[in-house]
N, C-alpha and C. Protein backbone atom coordinates (compact mmCIF):
# COMPACT_ATOMS: atom_id res chain seq x y z
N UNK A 1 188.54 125.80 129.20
CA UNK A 1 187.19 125.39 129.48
C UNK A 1 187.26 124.16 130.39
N UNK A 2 186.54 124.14 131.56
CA UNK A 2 186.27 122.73 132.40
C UNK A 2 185.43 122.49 131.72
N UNK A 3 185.51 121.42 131.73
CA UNK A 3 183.74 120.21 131.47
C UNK A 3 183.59 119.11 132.66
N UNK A 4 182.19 119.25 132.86
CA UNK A 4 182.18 118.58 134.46
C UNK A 4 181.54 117.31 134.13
N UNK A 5 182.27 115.97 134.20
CA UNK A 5 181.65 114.76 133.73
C UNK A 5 180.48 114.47 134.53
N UNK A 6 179.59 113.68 134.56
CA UNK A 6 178.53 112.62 134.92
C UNK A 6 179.71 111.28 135.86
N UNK A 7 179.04 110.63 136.65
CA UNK A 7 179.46 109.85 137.80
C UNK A 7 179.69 108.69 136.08
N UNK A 8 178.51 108.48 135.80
CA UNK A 8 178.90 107.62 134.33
C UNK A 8 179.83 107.70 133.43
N UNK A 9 179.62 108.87 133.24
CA UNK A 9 180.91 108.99 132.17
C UNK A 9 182.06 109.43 132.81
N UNK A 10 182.62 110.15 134.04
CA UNK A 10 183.92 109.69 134.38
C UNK A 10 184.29 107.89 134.64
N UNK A 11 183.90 107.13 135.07
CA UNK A 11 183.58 105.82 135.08
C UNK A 11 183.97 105.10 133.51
N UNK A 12 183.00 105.33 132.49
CA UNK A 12 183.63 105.12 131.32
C UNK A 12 185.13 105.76 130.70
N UNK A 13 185.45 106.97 130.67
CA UNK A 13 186.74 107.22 130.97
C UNK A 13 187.36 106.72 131.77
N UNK A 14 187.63 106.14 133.21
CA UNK A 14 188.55 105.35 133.61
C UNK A 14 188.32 104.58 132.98
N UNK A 15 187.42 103.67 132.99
CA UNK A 15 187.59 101.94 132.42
C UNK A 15 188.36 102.17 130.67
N UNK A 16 188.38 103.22 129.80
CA UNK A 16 188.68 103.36 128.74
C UNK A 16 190.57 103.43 128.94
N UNK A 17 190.65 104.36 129.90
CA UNK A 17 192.40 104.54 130.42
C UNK A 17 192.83 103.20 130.75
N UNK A 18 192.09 102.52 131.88
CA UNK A 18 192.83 101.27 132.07
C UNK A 18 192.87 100.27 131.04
N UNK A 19 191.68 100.08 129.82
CA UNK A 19 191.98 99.50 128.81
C UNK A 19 192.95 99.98 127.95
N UNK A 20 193.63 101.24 128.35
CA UNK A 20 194.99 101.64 126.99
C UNK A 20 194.25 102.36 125.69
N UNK A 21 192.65 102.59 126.16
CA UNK A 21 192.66 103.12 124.66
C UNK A 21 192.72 105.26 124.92
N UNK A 22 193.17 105.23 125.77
CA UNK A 22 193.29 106.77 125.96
C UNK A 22 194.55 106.49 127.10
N UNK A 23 194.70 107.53 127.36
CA UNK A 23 195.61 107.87 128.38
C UNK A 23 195.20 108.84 129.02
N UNK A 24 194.73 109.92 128.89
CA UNK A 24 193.86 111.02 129.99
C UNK A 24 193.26 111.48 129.35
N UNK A 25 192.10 111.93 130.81
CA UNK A 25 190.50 112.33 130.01
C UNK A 25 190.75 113.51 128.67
N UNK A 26 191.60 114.46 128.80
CA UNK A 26 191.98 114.88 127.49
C UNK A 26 191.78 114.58 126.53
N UNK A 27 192.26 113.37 126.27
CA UNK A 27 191.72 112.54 125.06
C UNK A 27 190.07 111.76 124.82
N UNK A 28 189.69 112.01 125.72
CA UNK A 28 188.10 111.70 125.51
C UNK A 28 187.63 112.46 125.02
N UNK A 29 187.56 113.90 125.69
CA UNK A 29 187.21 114.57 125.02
C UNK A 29 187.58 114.88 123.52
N UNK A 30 188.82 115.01 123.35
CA UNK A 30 189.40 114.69 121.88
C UNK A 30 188.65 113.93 121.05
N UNK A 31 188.47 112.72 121.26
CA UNK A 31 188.17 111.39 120.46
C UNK A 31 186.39 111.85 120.15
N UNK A 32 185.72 112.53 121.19
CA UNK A 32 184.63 113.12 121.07
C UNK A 32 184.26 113.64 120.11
N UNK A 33 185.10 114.99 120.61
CA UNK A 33 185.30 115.57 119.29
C UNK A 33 185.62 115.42 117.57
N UNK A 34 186.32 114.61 117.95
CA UNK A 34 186.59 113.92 116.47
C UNK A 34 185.16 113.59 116.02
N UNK A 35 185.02 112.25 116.50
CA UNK A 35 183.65 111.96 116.36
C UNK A 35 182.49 112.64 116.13
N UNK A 36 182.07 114.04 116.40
CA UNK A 36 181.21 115.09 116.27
C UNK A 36 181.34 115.62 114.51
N UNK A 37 183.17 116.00 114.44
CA UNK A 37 183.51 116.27 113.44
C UNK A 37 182.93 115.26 112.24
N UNK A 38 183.38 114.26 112.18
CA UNK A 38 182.83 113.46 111.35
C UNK A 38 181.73 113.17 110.74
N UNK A 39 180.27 113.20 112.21
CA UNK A 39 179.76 113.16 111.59
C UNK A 39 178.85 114.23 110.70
N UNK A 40 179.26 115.01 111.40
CA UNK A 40 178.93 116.80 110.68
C UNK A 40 179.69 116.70 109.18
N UNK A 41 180.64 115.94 108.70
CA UNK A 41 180.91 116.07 107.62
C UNK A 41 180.21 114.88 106.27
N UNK A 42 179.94 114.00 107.66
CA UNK A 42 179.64 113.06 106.33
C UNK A 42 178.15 113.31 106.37
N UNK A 43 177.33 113.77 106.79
CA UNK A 43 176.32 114.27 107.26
C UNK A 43 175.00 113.50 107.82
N UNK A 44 175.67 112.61 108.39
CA UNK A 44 175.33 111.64 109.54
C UNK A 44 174.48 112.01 110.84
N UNK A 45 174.53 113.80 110.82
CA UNK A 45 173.83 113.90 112.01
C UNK A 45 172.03 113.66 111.61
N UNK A 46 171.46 112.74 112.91
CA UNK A 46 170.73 112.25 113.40
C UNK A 46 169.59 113.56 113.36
N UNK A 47 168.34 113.01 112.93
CA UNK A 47 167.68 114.25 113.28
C UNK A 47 166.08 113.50 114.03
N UNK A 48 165.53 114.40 114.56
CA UNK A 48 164.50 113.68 115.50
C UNK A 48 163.37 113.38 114.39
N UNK A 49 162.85 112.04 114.70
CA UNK A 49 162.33 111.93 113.84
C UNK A 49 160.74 112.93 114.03
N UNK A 50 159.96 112.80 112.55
CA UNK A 50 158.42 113.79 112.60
C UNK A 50 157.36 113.10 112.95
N UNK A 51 156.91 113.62 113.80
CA UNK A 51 155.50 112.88 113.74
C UNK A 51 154.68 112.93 112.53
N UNK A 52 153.65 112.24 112.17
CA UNK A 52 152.99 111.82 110.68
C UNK A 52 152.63 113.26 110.51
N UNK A 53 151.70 113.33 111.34
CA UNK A 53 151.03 115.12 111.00
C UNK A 53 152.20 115.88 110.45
N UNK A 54 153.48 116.02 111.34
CA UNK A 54 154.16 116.82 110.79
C UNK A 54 155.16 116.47 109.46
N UNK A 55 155.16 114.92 109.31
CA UNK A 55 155.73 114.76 108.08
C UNK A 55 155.14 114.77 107.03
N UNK A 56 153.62 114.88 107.24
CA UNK A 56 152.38 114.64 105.84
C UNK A 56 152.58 116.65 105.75
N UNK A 57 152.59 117.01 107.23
CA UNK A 57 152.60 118.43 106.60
C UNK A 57 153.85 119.23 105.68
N UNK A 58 154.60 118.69 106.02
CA UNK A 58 155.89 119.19 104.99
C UNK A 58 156.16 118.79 103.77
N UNK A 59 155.83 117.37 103.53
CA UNK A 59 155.19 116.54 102.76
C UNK A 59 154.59 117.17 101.18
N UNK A 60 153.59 117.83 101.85
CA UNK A 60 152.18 118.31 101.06
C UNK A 60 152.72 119.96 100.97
N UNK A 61 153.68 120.71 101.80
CA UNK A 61 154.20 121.76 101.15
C UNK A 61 154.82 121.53 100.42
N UNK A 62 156.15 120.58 100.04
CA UNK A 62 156.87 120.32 99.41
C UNK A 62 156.19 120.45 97.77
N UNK A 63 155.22 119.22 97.90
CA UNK A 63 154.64 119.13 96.61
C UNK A 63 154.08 119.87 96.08
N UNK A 64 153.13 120.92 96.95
CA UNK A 64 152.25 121.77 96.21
C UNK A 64 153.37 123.06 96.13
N UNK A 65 154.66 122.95 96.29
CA UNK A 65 155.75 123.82 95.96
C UNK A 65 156.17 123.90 94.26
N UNK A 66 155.42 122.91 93.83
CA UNK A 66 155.72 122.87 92.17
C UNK A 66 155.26 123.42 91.12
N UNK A 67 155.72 123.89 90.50
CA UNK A 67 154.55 124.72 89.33
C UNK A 67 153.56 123.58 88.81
N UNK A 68 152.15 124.40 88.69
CA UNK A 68 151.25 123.83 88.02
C UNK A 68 150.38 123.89 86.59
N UNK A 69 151.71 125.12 86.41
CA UNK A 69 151.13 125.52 85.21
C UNK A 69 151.69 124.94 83.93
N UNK A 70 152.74 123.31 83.86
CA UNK A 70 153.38 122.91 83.24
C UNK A 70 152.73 122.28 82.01
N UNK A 71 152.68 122.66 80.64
CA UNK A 71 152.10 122.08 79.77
C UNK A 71 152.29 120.73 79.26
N UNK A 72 150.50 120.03 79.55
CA UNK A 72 150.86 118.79 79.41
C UNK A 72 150.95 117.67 77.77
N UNK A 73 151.76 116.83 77.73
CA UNK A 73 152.02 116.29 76.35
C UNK A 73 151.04 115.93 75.76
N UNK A 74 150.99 116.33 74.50
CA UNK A 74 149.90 115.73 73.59
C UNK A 74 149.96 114.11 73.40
N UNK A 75 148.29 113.73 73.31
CA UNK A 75 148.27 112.15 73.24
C UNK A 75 149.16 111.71 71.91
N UNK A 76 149.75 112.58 70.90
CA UNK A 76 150.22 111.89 69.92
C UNK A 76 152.03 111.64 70.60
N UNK A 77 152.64 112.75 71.28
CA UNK A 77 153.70 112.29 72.01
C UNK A 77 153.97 111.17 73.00
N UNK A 78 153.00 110.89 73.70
CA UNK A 78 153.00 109.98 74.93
C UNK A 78 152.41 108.23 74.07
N UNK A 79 152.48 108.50 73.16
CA UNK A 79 151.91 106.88 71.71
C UNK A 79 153.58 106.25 72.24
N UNK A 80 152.97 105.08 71.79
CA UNK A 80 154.09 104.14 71.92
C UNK A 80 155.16 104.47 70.65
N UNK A 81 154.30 104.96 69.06
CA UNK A 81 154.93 104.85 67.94
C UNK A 81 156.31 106.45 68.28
N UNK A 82 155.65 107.13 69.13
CA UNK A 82 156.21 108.26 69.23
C UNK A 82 157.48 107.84 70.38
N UNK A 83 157.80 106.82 71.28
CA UNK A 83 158.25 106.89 72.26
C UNK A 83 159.60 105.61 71.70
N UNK A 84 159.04 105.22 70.69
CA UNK A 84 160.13 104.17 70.28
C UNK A 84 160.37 103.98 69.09
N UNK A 85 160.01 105.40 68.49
CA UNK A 85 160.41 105.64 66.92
C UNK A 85 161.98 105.61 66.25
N UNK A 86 162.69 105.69 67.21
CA UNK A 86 163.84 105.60 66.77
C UNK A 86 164.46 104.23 66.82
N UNK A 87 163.80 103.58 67.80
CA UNK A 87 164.04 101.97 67.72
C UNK A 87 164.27 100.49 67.00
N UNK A 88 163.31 101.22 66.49
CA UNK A 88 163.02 100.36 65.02
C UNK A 88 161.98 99.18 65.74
N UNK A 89 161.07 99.40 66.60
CA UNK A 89 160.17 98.21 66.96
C UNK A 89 158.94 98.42 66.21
């Protein structure tokens, strides 16, 4: 595979060779790569952020994704005497 640099980034590759931290563009690409790897593993990749609309909209699927048919606790469970009966308070 060729890969055809940018006037910039061949530029940063030399200045990287003459600093010693590569030795040929080979290794840029390498070190790239690495770098890609990584962060695909630690799962670091970057994602664009949502606009509100679209984050209130995923948002509000998410939640109304929950059952609603969950039965709710009787007022004698949710008592303080019921919640720290084993306490001894």
């Amino acid at each position: 595979m060729t890969i055809e640099l940018k006037p910039e980034q061949e530029k940063i590759v030399a200045q990287a060779i003459q600093a010693g931290l590569i030795e040929t563009p080979d290794e840029a690409a390498d070190a790239g790569v690495e770098t890609i790897r990584k962060r695909l593993e630690s799962g670091a990749v970057e994602r664009p952020a949502l606009s509100n609309e679209e984050w209130m909209r995923k948002f509000r699927a998410w939640a109304y994704s929950h059952p609603t048919d969950t039965p709710l606790l009787s007022d004698e469970a949710m008592g303080r005497e019921s919640i720290y009966r084993d306490r001894g308070l």
